[in-house]
N, C-alpha and C. Protein backbone atom coordinates (compact mmCIF):
# COMPACT_ATOMS: atom_id res chain seq x y z
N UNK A 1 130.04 69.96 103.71
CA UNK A 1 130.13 70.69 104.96
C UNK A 1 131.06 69.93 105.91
N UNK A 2 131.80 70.53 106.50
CA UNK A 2 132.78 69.75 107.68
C UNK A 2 132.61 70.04 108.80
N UNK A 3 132.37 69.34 109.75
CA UNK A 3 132.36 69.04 111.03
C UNK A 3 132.41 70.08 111.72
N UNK A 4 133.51 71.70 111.57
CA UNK A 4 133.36 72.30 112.51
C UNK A 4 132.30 73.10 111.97
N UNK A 5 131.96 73.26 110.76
CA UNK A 5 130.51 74.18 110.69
C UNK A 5 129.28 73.57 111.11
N UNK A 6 129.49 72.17 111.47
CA UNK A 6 128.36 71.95 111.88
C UNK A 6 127.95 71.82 112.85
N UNK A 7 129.19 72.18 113.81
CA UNK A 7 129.30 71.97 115.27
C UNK A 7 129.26 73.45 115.46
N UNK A 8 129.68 74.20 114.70
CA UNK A 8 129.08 75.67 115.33
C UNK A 8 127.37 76.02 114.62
N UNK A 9 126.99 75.38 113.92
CA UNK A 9 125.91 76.02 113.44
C UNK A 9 124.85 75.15 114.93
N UNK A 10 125.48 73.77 115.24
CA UNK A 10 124.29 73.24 116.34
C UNK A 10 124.66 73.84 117.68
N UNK A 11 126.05 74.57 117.91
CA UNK A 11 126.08 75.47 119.37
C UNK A 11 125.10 76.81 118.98
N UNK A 12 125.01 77.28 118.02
CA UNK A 12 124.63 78.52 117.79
C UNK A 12 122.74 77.86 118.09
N UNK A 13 122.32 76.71 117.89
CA UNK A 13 120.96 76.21 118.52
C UNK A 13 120.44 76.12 119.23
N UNK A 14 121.95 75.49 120.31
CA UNK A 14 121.57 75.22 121.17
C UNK A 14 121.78 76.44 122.29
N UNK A 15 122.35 77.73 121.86
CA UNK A 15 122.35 78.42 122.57
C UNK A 15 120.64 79.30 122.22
N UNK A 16 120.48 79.63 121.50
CA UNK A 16 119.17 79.73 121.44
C UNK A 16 118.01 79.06 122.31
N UNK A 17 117.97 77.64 122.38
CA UNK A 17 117.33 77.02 123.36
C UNK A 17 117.74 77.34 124.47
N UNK A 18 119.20 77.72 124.70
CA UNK A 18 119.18 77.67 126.26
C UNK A 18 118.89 79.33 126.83
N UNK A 19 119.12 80.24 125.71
CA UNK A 19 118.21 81.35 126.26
C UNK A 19 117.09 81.59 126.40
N UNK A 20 115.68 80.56 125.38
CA UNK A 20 114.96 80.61 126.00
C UNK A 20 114.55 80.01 127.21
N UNK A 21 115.33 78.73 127.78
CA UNK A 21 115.18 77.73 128.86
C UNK A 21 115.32 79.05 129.85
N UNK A 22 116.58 79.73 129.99
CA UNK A 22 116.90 80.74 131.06
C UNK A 22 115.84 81.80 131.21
N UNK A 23 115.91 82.36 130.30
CA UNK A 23 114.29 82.87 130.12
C UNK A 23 113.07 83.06 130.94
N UNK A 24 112.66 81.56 130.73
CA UNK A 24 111.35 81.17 131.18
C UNK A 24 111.49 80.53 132.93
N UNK A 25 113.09 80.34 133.20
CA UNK A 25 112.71 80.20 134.22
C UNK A 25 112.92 81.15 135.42
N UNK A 26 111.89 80.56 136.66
CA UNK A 26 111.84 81.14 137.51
C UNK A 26 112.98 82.18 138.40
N UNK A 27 114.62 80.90 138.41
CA UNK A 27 115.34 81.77 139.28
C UNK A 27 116.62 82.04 137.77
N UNK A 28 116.42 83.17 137.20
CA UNK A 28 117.42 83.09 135.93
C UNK A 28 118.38 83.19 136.45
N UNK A 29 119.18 83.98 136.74
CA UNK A 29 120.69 83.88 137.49
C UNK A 29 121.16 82.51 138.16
N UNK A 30 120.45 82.18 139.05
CA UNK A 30 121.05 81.02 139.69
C UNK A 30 120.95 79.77 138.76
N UNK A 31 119.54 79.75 137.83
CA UNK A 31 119.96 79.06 136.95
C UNK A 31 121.41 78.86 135.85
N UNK A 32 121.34 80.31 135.49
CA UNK A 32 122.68 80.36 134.80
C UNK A 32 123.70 79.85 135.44
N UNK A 33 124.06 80.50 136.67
CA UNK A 33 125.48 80.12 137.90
C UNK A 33 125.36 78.37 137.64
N UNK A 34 124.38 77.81 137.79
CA UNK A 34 124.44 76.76 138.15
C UNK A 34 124.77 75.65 136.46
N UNK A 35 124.05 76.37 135.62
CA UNK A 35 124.63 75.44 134.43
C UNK A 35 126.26 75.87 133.95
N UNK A 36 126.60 77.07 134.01
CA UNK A 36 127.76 77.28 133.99
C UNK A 36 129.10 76.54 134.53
N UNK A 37 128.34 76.70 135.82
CA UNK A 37 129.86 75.90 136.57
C UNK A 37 129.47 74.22 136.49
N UNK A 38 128.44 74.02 136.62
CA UNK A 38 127.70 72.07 136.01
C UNK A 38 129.12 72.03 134.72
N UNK A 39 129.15 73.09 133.87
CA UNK A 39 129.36 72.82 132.43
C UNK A 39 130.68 72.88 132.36
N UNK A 40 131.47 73.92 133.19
CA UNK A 40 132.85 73.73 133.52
C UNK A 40 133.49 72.90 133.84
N UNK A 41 132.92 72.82 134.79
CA UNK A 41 133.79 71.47 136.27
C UNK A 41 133.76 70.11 134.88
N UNK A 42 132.74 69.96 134.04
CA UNK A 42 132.06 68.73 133.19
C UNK A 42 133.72 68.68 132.07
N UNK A 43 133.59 70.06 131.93
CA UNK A 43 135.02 70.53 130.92
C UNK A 43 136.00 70.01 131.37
N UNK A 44 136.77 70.68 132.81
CA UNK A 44 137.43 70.23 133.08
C UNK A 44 137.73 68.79 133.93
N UNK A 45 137.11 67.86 133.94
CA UNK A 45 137.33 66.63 134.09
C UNK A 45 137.46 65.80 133.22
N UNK A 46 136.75 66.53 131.71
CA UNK A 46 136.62 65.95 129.89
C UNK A 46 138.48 66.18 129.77
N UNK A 47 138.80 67.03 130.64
CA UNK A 47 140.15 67.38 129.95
C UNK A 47 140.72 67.08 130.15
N UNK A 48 141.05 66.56 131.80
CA UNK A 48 141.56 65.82 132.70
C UNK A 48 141.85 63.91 132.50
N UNK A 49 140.50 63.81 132.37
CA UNK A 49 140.58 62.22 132.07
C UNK A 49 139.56 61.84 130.85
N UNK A 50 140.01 62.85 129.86
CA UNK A 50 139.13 62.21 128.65
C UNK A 50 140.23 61.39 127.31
N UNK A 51 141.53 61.03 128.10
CA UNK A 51 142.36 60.25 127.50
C UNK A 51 141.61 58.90 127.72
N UNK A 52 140.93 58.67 128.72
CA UNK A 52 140.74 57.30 128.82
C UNK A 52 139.30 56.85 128.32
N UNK A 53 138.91 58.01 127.72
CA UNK A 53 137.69 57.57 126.47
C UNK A 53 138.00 57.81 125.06
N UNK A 54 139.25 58.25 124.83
CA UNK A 54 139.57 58.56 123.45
C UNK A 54 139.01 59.78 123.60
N UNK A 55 139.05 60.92 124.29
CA UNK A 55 138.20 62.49 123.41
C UNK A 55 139.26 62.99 124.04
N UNK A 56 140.66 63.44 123.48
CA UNK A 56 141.88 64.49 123.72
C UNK A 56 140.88 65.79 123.45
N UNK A 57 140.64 66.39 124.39
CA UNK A 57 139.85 67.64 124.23
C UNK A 57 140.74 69.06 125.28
N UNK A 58 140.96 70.20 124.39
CA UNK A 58 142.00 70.92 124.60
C UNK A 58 141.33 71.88 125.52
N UNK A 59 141.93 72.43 126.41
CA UNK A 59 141.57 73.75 127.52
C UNK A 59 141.53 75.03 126.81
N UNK A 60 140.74 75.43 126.17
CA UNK A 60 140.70 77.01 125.35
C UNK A 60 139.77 77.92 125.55
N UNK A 61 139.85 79.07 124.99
CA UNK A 61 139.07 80.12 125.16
C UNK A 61 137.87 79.84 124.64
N UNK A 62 138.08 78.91 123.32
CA UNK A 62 136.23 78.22 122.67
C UNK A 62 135.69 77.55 123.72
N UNK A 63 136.50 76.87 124.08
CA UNK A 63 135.85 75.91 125.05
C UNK A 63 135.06 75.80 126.21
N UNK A 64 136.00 77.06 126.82
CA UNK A 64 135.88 77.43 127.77
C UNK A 64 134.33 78.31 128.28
N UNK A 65 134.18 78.71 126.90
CA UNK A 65 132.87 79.93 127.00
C UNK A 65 131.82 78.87 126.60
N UNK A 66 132.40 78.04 125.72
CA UNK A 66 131.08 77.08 125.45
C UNK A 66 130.38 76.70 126.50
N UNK A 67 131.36 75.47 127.13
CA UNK A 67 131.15 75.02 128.41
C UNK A 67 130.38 76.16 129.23
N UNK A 68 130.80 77.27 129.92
CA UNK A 68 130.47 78.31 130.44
C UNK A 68 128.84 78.67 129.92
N UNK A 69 128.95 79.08 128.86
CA UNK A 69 127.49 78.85 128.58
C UNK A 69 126.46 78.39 128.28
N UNK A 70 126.61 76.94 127.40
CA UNK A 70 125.74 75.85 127.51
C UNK A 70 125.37 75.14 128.29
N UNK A 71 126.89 74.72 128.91
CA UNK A 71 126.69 73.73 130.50
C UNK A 71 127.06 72.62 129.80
N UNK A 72 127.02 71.53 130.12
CA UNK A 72 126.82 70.62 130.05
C UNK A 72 126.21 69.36 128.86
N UNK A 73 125.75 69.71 128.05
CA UNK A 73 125.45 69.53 126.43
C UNK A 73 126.72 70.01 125.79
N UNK A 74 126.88 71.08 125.79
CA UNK A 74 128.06 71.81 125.11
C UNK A 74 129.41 70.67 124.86
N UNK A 75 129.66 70.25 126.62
CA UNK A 75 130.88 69.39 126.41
C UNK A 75 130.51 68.10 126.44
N UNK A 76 129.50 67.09 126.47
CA UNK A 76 129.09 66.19 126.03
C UNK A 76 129.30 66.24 124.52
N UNK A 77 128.86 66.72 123.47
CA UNK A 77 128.76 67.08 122.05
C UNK A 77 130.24 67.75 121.87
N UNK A 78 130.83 67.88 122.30
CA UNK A 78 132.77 68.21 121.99
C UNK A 78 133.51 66.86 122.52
N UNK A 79 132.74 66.00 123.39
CA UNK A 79 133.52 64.71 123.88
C UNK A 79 132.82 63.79 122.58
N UNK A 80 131.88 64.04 122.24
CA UNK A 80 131.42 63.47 120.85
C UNK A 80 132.02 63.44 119.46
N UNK A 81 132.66 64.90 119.40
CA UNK A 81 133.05 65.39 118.26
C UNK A 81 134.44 65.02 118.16
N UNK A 82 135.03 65.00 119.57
CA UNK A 82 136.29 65.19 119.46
C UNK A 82 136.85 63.21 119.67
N UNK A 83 135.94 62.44 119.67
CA UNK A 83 136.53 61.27 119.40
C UNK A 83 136.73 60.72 118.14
């Protein structure tokens, strides 16, 4: 198995968890708003200055929705993958 199936089979998990996290909680929307853009802004600073950790991590449409919808795990685990 190589790396990117296994990095999509653990987003496809962790999006599961995070629909039920959204789910169960109280304010769902603002929750969402709030891990979304947590997960962006997280993206784009990974992209910005993630030369100076070794993770060259590219601005894309995968990325972009990942980030967008995981938050914050999403691009932690792509600054992982991608070193």
């Amino acid at each position: 198995m190589d790396s990117e199936k296994i990095f999509c089979i653990i987003c496809g998990m962790i999006i599961l968890v995070m629909l039920v996290t959204y789910i169960k909680r109280k304010h769902k929307i603002l929750s969402f708003i709030f891990g979304s853009l947590s997960g962006m802004t997280a993206l784009f600073l990974l992209c910005r200055y993630g030369s100076f950790i070794g993770a060259e991590v590219p601005l894309n449409f995968f990325n972009l929705c990942g980030s967008g919808i995981l938050g914050i795990p999403f691009v932690v685990f792509l600054a992982i993958i991608c070193r």
